[in-house]
PDB file of N, CA and C in Angstrom:
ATOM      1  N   UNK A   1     -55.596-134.715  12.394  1.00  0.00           N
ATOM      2  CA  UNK A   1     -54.459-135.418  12.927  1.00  0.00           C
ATOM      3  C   UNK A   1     -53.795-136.226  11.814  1.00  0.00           C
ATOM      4  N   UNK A   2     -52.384-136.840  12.278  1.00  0.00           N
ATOM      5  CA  UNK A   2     -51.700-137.187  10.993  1.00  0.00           C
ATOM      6  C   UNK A   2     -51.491-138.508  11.554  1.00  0.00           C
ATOM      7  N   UNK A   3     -51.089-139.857  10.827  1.00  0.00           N
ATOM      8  CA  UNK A   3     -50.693-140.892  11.162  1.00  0.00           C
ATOM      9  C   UNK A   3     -49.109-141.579  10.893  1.00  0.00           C
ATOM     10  N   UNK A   4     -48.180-141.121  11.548  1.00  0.00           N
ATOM     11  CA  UNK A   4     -46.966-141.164  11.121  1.00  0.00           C
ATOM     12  C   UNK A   4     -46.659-143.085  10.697  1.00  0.00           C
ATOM     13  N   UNK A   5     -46.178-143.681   9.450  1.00  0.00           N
ATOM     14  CA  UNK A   5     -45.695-144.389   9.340  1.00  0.00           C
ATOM     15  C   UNK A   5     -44.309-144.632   8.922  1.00  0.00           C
ATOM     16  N   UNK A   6     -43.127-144.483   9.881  1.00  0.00           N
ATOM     17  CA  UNK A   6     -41.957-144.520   9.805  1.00  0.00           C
ATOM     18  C   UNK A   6     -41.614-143.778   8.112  1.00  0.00           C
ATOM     19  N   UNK A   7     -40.337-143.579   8.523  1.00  0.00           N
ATOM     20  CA  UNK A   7     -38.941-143.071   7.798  1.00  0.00           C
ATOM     21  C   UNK A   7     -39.964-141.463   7.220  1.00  0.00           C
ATOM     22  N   UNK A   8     -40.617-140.864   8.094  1.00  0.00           N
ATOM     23  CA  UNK A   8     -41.026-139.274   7.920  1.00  0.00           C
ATOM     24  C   UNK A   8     -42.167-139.150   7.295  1.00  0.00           C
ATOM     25  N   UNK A   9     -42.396-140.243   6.684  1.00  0.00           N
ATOM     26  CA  UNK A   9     -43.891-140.677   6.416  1.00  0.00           C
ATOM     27  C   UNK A   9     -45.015-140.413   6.769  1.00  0.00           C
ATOM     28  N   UNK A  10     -46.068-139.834   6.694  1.00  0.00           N
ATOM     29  CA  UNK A  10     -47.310-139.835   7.478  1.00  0.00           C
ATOM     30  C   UNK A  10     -48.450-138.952   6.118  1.00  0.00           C
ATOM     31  N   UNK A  11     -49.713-139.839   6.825  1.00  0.00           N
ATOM     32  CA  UNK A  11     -51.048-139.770   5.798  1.00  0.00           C
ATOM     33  C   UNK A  11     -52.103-138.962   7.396  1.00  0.00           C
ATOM     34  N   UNK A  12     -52.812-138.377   6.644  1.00  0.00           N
ATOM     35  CA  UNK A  12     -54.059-137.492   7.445  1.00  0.00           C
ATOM     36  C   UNK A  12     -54.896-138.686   8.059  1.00  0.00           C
ATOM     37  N   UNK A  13     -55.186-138.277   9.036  1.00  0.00           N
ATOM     38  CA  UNK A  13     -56.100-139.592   9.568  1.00  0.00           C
ATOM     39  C   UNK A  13     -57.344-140.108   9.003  1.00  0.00           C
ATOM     40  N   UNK A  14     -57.863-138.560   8.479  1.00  0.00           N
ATOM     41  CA  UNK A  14     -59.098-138.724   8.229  1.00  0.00           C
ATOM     42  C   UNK A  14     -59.056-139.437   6.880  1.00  0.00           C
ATOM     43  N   UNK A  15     -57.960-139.797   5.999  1.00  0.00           N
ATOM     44  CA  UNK A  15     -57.946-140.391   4.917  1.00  0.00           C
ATOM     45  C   UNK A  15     -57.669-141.713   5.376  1.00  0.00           C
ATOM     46  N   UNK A  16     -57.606-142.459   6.130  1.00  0.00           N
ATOM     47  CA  UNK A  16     -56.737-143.671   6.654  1.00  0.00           C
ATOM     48  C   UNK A  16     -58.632-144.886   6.179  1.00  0.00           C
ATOM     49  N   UNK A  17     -58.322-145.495   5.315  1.00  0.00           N
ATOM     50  CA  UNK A  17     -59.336-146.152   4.821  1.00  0.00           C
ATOM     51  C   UNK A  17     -59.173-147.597   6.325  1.00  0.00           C
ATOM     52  N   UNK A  18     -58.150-148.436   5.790  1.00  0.00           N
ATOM     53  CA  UNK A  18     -57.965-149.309   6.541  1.00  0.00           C
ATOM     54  C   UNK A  18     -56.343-149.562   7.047  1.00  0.00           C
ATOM     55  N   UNK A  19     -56.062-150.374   7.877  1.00  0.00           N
ATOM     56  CA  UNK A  19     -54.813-150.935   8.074  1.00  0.00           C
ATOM     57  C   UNK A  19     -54.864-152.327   8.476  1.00  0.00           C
ATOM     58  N   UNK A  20     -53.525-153.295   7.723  1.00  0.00           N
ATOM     59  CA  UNK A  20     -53.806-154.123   7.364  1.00  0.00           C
ATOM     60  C   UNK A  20     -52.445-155.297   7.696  1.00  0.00           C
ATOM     61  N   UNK A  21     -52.737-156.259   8.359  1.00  0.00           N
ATOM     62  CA  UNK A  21     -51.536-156.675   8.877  1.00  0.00           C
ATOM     63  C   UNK A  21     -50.968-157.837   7.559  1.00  0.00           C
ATOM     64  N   UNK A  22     -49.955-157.810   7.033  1.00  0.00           N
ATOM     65  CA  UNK A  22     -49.493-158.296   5.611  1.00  0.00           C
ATOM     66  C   UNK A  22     -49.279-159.772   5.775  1.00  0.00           C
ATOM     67  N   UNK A  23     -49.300-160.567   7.108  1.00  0.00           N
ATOM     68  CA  UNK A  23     -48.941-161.574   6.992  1.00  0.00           C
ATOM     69  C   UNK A  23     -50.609-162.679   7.426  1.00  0.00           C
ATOM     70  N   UNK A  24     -51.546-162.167   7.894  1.00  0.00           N
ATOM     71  CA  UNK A  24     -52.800-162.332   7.868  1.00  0.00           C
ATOM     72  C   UNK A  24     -53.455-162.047   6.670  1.00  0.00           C
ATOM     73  N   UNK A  25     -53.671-160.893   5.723  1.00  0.00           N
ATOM     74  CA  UNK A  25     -54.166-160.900   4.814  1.00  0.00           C
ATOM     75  C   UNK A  25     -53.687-161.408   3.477  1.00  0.00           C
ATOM     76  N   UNK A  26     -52.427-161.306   3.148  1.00  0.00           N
ATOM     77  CA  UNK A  26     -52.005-161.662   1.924  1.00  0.00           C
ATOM     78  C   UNK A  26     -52.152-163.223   1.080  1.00  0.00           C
ATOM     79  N   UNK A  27     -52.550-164.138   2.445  1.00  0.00           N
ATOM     80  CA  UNK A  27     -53.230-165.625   1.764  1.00  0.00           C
ATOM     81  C   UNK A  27     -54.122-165.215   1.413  1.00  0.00           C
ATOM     82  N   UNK A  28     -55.017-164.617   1.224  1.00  0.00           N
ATOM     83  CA  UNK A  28     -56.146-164.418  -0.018  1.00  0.00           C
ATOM     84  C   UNK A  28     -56.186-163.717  -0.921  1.00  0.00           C
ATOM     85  N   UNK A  29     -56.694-164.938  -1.948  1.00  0.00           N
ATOM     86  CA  UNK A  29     -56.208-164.590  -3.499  1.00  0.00           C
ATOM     87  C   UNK A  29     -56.962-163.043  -3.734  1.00  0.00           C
ATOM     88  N   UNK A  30     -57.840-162.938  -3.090  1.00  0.00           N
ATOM     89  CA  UNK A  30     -58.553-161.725  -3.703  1.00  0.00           C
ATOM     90  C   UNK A  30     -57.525-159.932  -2.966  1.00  0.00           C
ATOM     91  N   UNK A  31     -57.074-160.299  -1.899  1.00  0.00           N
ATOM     92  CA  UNK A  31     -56.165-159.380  -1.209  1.00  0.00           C
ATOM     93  C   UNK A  31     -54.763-159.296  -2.199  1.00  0.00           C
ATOM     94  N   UNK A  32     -54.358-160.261  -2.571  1.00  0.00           N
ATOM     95  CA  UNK A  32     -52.804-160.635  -3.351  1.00  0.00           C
ATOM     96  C   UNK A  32     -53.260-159.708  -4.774  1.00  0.00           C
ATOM     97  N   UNK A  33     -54.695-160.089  -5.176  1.00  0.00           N
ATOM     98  CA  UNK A  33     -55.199-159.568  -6.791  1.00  0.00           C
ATOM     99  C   UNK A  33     -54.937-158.174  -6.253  1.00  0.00           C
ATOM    100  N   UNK A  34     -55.453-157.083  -5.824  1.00  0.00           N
ATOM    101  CA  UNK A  34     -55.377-155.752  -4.813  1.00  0.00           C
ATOM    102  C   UNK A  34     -54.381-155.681  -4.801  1.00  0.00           C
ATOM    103  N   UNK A  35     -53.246-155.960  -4.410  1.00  0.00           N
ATOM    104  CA  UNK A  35     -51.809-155.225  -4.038  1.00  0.00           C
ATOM    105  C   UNK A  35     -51.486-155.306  -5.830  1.00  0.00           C
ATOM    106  N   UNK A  36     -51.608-156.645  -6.272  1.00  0.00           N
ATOM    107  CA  UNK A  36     -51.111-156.012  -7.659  1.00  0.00           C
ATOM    108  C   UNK A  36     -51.206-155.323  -8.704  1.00  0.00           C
ATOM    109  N   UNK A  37     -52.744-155.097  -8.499  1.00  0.00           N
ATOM    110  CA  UNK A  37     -53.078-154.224  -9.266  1.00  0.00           C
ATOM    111  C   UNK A  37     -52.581-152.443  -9.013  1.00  0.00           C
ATOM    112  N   UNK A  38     -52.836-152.334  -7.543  1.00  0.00           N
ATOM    113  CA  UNK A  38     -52.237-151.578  -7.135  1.00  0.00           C
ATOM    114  C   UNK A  38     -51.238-150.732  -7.644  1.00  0.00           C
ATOM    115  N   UNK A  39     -49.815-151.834  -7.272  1.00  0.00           N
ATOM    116  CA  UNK A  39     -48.579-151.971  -7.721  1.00  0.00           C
ATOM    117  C   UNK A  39     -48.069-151.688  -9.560  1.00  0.00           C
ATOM    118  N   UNK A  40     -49.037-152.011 -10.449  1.00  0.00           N
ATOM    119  CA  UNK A  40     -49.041-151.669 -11.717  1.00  0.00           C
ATOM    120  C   UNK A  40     -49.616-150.313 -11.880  1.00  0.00           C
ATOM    121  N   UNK A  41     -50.337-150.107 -11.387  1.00  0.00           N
ATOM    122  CA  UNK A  41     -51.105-148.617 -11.351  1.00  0.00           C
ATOM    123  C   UNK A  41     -49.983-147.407 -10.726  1.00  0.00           C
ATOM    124  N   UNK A  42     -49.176-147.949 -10.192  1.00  0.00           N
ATOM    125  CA  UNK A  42     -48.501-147.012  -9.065  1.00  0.00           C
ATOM    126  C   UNK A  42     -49.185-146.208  -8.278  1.00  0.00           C
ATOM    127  N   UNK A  43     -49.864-147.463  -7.659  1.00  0.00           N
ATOM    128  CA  UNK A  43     -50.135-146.344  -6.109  1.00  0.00           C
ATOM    129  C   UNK A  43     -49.972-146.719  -4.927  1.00  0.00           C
ATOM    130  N   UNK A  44     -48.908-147.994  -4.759  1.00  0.00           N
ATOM    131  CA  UNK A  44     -47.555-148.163  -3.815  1.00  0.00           C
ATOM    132  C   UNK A  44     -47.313-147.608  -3.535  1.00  0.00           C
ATOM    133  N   UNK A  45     -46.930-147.107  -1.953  1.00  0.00           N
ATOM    134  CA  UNK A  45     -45.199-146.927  -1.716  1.00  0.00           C
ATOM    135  C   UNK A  45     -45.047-147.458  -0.228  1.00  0.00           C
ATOM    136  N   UNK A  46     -43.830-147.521  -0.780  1.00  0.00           N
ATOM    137  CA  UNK A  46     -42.848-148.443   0.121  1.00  0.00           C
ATOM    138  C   UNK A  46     -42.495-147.220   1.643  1.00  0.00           C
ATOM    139  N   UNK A  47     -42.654-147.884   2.292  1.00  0.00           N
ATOM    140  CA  UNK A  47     -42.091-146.936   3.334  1.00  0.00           C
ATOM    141  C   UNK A  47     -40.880-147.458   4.046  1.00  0.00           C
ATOM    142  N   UNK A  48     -39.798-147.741   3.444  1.00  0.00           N
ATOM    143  CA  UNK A  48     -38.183-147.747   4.242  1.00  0.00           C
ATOM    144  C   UNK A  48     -38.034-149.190   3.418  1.00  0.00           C
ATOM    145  N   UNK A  49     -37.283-149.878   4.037  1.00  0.00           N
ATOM    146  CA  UNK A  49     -36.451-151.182   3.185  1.00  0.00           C
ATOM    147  C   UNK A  49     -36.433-152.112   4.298  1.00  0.00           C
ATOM    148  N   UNK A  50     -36.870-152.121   5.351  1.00  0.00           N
ATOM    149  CA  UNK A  50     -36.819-152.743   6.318  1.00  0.00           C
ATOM    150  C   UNK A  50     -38.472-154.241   5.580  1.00  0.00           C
ATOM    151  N   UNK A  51     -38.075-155.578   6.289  1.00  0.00           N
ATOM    152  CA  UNK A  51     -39.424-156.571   5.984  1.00  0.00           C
ATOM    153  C   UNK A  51     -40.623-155.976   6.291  1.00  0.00           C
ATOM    154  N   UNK A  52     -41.700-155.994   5.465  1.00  0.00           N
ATOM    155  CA  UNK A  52     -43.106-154.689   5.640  1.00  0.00           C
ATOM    156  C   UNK A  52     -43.837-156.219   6.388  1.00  0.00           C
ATOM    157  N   UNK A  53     -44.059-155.083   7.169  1.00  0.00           N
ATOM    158  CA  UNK A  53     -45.573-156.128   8.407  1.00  0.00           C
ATOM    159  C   UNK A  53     -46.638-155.733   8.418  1.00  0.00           C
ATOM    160  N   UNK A  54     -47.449-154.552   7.397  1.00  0.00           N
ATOM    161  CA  UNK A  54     -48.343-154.179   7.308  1.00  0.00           C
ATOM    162  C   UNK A  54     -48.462-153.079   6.335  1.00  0.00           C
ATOM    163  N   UNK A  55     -49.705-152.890   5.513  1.00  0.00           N
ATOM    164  CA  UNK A  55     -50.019-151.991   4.144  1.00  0.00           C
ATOM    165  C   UNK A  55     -50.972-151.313   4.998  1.00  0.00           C
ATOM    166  N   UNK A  56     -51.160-149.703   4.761  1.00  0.00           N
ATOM    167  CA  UNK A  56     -52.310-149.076   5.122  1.00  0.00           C
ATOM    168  C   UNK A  56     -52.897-148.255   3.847  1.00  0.00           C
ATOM    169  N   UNK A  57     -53.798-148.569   3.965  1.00  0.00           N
ATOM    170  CA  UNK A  57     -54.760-148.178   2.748  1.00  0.00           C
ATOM    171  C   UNK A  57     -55.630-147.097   2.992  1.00  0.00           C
ATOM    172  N   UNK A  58     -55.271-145.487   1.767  1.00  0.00           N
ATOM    173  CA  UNK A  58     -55.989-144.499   2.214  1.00  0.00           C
ATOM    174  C   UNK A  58     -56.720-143.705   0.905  1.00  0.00           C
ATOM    175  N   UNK A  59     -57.354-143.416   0.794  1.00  0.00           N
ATOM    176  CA  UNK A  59     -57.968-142.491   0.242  1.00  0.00           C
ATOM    177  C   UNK A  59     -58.626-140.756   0.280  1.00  0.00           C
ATOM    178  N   UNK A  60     -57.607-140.139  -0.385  1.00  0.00           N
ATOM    179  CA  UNK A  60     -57.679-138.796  -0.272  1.00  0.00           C
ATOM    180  C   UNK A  60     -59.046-137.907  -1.606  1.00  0.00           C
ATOM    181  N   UNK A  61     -60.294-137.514  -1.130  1.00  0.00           N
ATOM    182  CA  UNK A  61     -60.708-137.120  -2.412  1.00  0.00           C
ATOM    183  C   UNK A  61     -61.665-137.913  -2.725  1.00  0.00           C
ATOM    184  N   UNK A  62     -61.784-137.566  -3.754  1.00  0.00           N
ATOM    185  CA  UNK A  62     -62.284-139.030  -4.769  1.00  0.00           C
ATOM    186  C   UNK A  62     -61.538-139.979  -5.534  1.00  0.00           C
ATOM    187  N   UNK A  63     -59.809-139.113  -5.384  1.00  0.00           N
ATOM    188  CA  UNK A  63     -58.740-140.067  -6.308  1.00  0.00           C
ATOM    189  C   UNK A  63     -58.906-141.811  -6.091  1.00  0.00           C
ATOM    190  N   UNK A  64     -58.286-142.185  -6.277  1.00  0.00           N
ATOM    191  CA  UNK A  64     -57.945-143.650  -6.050  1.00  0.00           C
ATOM    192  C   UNK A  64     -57.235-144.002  -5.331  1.00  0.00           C
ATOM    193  N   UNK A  65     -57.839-144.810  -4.588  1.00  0.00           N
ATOM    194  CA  UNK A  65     -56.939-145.055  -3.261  1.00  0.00           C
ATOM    195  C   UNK A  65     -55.498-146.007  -2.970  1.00  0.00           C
ATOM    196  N   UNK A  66     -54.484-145.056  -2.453  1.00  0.00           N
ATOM    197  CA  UNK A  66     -52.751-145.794  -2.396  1.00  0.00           C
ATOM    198  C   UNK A  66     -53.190-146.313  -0.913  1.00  0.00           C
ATOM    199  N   UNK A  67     -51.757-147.417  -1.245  1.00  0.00           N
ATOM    200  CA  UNK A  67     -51.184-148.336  -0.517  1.00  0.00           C
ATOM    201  C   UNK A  67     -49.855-148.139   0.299  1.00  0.00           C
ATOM    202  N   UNK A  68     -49.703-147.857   1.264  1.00  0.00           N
ATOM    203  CA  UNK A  68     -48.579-148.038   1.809  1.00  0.00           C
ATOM    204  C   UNK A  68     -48.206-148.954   2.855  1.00  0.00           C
ATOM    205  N   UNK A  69     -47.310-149.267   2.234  1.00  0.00           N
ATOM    206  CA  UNK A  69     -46.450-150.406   3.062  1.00  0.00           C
ATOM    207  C   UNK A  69     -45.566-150.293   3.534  1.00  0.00           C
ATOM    208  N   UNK A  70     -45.593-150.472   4.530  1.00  0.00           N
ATOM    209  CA  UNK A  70     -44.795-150.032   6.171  1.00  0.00           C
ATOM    210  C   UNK A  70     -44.221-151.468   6.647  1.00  0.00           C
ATOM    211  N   UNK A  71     -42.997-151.134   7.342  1.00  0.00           N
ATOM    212  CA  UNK A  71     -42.293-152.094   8.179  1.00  0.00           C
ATOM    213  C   UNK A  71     -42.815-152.283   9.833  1.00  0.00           C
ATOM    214  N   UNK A  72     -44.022-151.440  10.307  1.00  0.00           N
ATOM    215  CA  UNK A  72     -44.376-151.229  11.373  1.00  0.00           C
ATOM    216  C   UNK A  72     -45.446-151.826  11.409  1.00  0.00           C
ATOM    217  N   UNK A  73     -45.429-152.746  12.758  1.00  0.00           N
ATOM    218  CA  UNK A  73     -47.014-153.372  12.872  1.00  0.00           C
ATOM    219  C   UNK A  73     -48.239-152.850  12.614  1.00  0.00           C
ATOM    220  N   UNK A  74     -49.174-153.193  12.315  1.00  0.00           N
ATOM    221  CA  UNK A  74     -50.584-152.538  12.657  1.00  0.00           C
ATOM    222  C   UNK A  74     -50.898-152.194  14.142  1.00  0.00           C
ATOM    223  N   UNK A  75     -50.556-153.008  15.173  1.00  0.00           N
ATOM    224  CA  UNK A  75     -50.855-152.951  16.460  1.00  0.00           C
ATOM    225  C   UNK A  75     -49.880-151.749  16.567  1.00  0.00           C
ATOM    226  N   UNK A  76     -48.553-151.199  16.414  1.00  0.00           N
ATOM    227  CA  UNK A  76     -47.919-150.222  16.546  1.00  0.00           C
ATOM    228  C   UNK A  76     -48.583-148.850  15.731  1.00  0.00           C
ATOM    229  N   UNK A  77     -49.001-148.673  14.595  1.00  0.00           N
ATOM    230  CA  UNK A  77     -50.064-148.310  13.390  1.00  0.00           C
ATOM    231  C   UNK A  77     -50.938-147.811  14.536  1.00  0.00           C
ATOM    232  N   UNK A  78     -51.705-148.390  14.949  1.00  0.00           N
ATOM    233  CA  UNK A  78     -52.977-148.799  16.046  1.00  0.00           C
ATOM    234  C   UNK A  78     -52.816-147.519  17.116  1.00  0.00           C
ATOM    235  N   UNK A  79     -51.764-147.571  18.062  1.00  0.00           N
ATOM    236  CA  UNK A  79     -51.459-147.124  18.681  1.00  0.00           C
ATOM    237  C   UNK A  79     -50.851-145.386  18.408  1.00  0.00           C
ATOM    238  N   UNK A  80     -49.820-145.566  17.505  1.00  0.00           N
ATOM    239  CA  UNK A  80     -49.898-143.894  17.078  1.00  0.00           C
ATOM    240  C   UNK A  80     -51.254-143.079  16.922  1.00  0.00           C
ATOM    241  N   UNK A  81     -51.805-144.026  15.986  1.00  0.00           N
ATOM    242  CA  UNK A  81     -53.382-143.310  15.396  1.00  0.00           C
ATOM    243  C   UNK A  81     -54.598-143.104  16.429  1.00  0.00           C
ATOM    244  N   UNK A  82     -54.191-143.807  17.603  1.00  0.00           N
ATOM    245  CA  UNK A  82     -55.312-143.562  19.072  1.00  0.00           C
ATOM    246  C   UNK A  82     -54.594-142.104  19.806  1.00  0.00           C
ATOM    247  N   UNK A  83     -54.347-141.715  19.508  1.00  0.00           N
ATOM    248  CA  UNK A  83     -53.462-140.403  19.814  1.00  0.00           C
ATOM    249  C   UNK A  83     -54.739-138.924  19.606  1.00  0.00           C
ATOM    250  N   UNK A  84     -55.680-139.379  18.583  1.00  0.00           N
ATOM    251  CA  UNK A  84     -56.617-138.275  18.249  1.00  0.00           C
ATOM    252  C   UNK A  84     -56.865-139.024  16.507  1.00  0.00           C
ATOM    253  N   UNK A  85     -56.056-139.426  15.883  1.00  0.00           N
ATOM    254  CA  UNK A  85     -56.545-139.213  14.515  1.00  0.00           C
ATOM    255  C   UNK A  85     -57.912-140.467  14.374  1.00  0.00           C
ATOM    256  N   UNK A  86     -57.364-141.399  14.956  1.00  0.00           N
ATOM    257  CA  UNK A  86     -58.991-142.325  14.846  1.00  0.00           C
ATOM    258  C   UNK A  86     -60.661-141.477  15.061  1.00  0.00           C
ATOM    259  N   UNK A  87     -60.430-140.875  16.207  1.00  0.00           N
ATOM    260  CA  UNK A  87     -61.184-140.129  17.067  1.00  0.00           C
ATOM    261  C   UNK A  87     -62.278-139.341  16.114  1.00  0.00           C
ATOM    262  N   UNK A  88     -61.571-138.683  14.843  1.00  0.00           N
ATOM    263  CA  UNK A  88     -62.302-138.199  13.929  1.00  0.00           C
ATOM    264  C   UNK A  88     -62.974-138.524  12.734  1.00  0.00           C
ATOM    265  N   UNK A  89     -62.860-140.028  12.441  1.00  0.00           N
ATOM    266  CA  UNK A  89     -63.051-140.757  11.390  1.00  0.00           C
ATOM    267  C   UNK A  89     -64.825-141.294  11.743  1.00  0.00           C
TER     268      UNK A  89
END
């Protein structure tokens, strides 16, 4: 199953590490260190231009695991992904 995160976007479920609501996690310094490192590495992406309310974090492989940041809640996140793709993780 796939986990659509707006503007045509979507990651395999079974890669879906975590999801992460941006305005709860980002006060900690050790979460803030993570996105930037991230972000220098390029393995961001932005999903649309709209204010992001949540990063989902996946890992395909053994690569290194990207970040995407979405304008869509986690609780909305939440809800697509109870559809079947959680189900298999």
């Amino acid at each position: 199953m796939y986990l659509h995160l707006g503007q045509n976007v979507m990651v395999r479920g079974q890669d879906v590490i975590g999801i992460f609501d941006l305005d709860n996690t980002t006060w900690s310094f050790r979460t803030r260190r993570f996105l930037d490192k991230a972000e220098r590495e390029g393995r961001v992406i932005t999903v649309g231009d709209d204010l992001p309310r949540s990063f989902v974090l996946t890992q395909e492989g053994e690569g290194l695991p990207a970040v995407y940041i979405t304008q869509l809640s986690p609780a909305t996140l939440q809800k697509r992904g109870s559809g079947g793709a959680w189900n298999e993780l």
